[in-house]
N, C-alpha and C. Protein backbone atom coordinates (compact mmCIF):
# COMPACT_ATOMS: atom_id res chain seq x y z
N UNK A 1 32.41 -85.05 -109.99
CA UNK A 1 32.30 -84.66 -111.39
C UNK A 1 33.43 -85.25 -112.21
N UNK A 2 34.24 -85.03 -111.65
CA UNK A 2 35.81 -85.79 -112.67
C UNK A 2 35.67 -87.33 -112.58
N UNK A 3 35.15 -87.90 -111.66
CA UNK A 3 35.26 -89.11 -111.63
C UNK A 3 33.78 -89.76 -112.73
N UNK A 4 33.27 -88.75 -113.15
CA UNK A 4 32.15 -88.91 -113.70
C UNK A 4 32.35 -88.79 -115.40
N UNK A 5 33.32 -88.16 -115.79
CA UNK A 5 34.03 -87.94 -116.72
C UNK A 5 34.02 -89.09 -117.12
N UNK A 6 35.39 -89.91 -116.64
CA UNK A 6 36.00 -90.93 -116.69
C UNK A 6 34.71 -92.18 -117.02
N UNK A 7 34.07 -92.27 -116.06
CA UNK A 7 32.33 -93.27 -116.29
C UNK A 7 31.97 -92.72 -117.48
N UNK A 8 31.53 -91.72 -118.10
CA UNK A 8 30.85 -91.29 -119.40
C UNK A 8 31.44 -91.39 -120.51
N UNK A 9 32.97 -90.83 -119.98
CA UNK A 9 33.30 -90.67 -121.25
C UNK A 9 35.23 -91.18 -121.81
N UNK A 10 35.05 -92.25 -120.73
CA UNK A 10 36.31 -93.06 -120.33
C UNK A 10 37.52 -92.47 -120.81
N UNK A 11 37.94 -90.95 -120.31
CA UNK A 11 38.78 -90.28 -120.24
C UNK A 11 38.98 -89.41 -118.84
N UNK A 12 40.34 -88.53 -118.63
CA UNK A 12 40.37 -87.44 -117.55
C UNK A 12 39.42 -85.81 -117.84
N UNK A 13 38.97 -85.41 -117.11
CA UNK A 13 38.58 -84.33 -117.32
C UNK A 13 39.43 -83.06 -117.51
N UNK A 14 39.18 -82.35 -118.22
CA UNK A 14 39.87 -81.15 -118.54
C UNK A 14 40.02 -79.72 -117.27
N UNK A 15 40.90 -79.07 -117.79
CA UNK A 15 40.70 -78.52 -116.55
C UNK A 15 39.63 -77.23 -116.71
N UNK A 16 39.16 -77.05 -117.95
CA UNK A 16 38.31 -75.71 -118.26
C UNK A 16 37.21 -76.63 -117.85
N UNK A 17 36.73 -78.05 -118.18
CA UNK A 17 35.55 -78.72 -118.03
C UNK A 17 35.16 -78.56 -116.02
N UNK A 18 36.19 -78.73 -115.69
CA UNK A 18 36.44 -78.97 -114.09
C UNK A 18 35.45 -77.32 -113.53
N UNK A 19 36.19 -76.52 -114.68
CA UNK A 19 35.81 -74.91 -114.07
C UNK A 19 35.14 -74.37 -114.11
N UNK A 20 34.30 -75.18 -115.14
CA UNK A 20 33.00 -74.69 -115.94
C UNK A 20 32.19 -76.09 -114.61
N UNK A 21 32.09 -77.17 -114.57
CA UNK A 21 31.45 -77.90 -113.74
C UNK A 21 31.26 -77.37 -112.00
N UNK A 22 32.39 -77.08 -111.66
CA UNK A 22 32.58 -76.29 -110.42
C UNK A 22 32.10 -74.87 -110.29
N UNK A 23 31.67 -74.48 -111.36
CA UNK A 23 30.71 -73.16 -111.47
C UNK A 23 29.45 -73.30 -111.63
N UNK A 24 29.27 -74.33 -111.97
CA UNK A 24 27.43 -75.00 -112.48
C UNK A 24 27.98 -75.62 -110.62
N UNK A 25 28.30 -76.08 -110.25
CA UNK A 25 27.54 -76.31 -108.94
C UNK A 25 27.43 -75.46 -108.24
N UNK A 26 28.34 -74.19 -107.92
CA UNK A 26 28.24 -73.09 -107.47
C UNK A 26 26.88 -72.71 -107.51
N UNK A 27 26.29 -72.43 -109.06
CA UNK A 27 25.34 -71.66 -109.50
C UNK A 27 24.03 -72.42 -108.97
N UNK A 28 24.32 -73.89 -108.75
CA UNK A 28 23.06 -74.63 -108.25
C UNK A 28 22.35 -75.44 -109.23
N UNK A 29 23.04 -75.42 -110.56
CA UNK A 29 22.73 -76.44 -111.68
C UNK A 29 22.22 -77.74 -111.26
N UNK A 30 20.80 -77.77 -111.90
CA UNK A 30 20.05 -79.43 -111.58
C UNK A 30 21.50 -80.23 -112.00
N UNK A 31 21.38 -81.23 -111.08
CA UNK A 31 22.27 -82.43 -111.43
C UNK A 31 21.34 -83.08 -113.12
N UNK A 32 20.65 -82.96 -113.06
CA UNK A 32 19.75 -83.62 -114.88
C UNK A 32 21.15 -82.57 -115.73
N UNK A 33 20.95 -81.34 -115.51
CA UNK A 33 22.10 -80.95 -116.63
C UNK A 33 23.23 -81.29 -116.82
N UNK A 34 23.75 -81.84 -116.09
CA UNK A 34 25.38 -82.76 -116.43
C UNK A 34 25.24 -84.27 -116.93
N UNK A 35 23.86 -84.91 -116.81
CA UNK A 35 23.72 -86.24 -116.82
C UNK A 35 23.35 -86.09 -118.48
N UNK A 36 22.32 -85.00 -118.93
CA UNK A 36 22.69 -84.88 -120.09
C UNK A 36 23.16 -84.08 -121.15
N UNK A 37 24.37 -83.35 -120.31
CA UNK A 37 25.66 -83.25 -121.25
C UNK A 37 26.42 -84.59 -121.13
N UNK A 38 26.52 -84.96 -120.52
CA UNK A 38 27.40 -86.55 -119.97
C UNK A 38 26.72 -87.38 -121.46
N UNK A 39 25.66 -87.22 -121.33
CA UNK A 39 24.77 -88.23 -122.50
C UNK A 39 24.65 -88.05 -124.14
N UNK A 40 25.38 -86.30 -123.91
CA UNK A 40 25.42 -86.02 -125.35
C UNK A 40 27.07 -86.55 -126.06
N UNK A 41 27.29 -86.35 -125.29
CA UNK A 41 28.91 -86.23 -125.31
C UNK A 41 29.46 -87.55 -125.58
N UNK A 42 28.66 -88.29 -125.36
CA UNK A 42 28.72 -90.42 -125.79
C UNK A 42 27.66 -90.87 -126.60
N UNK A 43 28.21 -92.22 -126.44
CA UNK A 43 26.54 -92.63 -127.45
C UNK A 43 26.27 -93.81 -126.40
N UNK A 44 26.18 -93.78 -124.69
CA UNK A 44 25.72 -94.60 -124.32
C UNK A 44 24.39 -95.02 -124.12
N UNK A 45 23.63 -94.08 -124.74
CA UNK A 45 22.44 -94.12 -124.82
C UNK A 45 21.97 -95.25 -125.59
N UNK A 46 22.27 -95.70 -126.65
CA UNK A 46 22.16 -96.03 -127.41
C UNK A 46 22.24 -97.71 -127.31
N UNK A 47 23.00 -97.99 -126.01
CA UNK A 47 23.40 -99.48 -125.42
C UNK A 47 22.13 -99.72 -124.47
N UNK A 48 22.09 -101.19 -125.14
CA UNK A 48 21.18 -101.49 -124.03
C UNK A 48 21.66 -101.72 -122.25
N UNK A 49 20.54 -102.31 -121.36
CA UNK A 49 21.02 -102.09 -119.87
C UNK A 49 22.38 -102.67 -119.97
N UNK A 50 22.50 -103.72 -120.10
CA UNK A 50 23.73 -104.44 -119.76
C UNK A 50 24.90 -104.42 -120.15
N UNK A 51 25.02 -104.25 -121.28
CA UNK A 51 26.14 -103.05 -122.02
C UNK A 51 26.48 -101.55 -121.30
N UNK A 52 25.17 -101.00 -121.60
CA UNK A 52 25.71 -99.90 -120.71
C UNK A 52 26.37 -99.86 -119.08
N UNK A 53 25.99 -101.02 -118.24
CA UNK A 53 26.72 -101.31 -117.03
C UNK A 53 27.91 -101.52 -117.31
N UNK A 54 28.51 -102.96 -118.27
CA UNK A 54 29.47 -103.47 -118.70
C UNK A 54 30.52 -102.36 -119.04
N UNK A 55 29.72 -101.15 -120.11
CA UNK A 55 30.87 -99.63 -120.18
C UNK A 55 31.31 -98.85 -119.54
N UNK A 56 30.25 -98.85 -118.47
CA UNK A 56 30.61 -98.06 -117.16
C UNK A 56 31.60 -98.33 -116.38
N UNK A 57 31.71 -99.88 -116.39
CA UNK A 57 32.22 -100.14 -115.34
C UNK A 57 33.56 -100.42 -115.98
N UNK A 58 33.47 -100.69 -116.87
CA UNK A 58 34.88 -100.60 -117.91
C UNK A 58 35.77 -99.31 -117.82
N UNK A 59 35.08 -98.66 -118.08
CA UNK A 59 35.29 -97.16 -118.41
C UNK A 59 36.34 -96.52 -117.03
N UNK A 60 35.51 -96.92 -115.95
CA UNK A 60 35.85 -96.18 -114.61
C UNK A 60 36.77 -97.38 -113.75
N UNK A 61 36.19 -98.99 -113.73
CA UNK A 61 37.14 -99.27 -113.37
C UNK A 61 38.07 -100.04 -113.56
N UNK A 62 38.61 -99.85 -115.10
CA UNK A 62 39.16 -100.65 -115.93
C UNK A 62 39.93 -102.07 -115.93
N UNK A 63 38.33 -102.55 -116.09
CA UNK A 63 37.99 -103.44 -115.72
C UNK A 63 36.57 -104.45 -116.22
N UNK A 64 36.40 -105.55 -116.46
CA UNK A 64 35.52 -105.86 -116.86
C UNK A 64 34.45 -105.74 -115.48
N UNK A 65 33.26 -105.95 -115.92
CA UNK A 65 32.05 -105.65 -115.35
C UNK A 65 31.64 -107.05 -114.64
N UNK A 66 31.86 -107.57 -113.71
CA UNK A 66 31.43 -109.18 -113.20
C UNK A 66 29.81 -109.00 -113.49
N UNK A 67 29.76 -110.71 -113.32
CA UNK A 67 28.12 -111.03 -113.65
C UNK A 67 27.32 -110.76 -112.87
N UNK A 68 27.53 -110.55 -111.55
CA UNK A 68 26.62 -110.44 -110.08
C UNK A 68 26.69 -108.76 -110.61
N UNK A 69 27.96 -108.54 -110.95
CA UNK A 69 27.78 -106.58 -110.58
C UNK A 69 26.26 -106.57 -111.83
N UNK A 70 26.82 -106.70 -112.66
CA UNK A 70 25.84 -106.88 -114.13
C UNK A 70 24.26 -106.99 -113.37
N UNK A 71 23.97 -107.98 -113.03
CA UNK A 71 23.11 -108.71 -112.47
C UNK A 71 22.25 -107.95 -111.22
N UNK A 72 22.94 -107.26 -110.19
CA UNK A 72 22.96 -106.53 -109.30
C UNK A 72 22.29 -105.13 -109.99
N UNK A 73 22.66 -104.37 -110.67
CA UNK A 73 22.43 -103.03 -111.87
C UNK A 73 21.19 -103.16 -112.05
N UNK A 74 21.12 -104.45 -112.86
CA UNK A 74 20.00 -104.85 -113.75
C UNK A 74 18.58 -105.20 -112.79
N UNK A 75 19.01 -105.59 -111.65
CA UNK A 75 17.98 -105.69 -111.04
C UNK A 75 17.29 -104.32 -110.16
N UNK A 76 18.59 -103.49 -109.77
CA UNK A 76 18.01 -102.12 -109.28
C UNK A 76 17.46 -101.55 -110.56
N UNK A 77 17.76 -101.20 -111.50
CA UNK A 77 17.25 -100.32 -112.81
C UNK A 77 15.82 -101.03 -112.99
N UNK A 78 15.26 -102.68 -112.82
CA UNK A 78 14.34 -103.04 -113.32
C UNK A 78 13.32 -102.40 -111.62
N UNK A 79 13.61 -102.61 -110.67
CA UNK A 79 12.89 -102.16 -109.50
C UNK A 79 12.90 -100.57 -109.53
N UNK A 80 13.67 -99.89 -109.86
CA UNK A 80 13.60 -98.45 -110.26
C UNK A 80 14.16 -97.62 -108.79
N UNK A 81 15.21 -98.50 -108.25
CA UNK A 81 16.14 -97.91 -107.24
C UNK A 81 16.83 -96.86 -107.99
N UNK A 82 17.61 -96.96 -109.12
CA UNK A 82 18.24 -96.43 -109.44
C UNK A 82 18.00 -96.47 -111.05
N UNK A 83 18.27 -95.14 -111.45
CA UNK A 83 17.97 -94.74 -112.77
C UNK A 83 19.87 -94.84 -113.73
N UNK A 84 19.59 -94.82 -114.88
CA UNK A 84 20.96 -95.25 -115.54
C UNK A 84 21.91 -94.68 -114.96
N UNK A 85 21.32 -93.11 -114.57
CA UNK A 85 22.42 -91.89 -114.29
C UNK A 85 22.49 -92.34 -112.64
N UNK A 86 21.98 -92.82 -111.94
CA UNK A 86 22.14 -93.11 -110.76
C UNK A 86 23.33 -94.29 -110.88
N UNK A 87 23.04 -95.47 -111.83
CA UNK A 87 24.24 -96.66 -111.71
C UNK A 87 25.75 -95.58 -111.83
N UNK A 88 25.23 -94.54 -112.80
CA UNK A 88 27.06 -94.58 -113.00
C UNK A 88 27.48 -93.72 -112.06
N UNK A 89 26.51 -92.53 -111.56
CA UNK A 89 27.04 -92.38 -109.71
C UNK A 89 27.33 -93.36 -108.84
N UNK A 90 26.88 -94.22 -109.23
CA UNK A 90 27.23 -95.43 -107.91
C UNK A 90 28.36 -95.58 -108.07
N UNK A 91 29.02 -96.34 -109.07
CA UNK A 91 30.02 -96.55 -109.89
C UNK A 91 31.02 -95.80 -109.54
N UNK A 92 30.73 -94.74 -110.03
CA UNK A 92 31.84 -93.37 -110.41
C UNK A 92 32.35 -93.35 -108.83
N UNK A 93 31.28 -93.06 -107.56
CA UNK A 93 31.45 -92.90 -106.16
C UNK A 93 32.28 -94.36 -105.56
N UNK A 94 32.48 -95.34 -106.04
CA UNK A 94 32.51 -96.46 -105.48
C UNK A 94 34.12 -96.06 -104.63
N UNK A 95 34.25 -97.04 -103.68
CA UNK A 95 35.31 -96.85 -103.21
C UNK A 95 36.79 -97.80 -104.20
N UNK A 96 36.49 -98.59 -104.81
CA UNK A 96 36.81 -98.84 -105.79
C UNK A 96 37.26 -98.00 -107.06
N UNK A 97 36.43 -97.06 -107.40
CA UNK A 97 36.89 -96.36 -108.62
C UNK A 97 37.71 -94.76 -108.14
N UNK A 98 37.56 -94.76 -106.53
CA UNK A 98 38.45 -93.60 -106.37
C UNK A 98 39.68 -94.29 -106.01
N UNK A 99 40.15 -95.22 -105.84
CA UNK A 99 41.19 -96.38 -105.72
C UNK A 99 41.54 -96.20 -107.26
N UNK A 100 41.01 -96.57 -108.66
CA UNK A 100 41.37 -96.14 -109.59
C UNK A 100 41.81 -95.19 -110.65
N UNK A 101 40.81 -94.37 -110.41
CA UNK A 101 40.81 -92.98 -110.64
C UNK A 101 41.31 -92.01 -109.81
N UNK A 102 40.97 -91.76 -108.83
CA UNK A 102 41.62 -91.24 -107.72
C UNK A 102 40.49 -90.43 -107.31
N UNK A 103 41.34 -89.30 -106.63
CA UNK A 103 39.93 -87.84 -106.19
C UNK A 103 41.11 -86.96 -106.86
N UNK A 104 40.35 -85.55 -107.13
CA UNK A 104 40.93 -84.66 -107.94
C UNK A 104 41.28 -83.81 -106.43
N UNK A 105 42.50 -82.87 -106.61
CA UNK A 105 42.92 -82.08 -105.77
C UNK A 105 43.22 -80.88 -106.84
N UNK A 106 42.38 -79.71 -106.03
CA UNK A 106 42.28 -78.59 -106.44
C UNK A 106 43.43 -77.54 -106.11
N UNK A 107 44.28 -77.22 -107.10
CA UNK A 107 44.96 -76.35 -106.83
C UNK A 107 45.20 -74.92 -106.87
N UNK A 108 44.73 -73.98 -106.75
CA UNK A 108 45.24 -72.78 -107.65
C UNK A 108 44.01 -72.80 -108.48
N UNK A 109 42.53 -73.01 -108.19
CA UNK A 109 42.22 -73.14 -109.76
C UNK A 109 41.68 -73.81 -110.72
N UNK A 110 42.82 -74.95 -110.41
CA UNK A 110 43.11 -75.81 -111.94
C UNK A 110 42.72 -77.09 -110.57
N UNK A 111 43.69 -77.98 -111.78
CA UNK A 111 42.94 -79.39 -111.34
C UNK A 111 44.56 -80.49 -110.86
């Protein structure tokens, strides 16, 4: 979820957001409900495919987006492996962007 932040909304997550997210999974919240709060909360909607890869991958691994990665996206999204909200799980999960971002360690709570 925090690393998902960062992909959507190319910032850290908060720690009330963390508490409130970690309670929606508790509760068993469809994963669709975070993909679109994630979607309200930006205007990546609004970008077409390749842009929106290019932000993602910006966003999380600050970094430009190579042409194969681009290319690679564009071809799962057109075969329908993966849906937009699926690229930026990929993304967000990569072993790469927890190298950047990191993993969150829960303390006490908080974040």
């Amino acid at each position: 979820m925090a690393r998902l932040v960062n992909t959507f909304l190319n910032r850290d997550v908060s720690i009330e957001e963390w508490q409130i997210g970690r309670q929606a999974l508790l509760d068993n919240v469809e994963a669709q409900v975070f993909f679109d709060w994630f979607q309200e909360q930006s205007d990546l909607n609004q970008l077409g495919d390749s842009d929106y890869i290019q932000t993602l991958i910006q966003n999380t691994l600050q970094r430009p987006a190579t042409t194969e990665e681009i290319s690679g996206y564009l071809l799962q999204l057109e075969e329908g492996t993966f849906s937009r909200d699926g690229v930026a799980v990929d993304i967000a999960s990569s072993e790469e962007a927890i190298t950047v971002i990191g993993s969150v360690i829960e303390i006490d709570g908080g974040v």
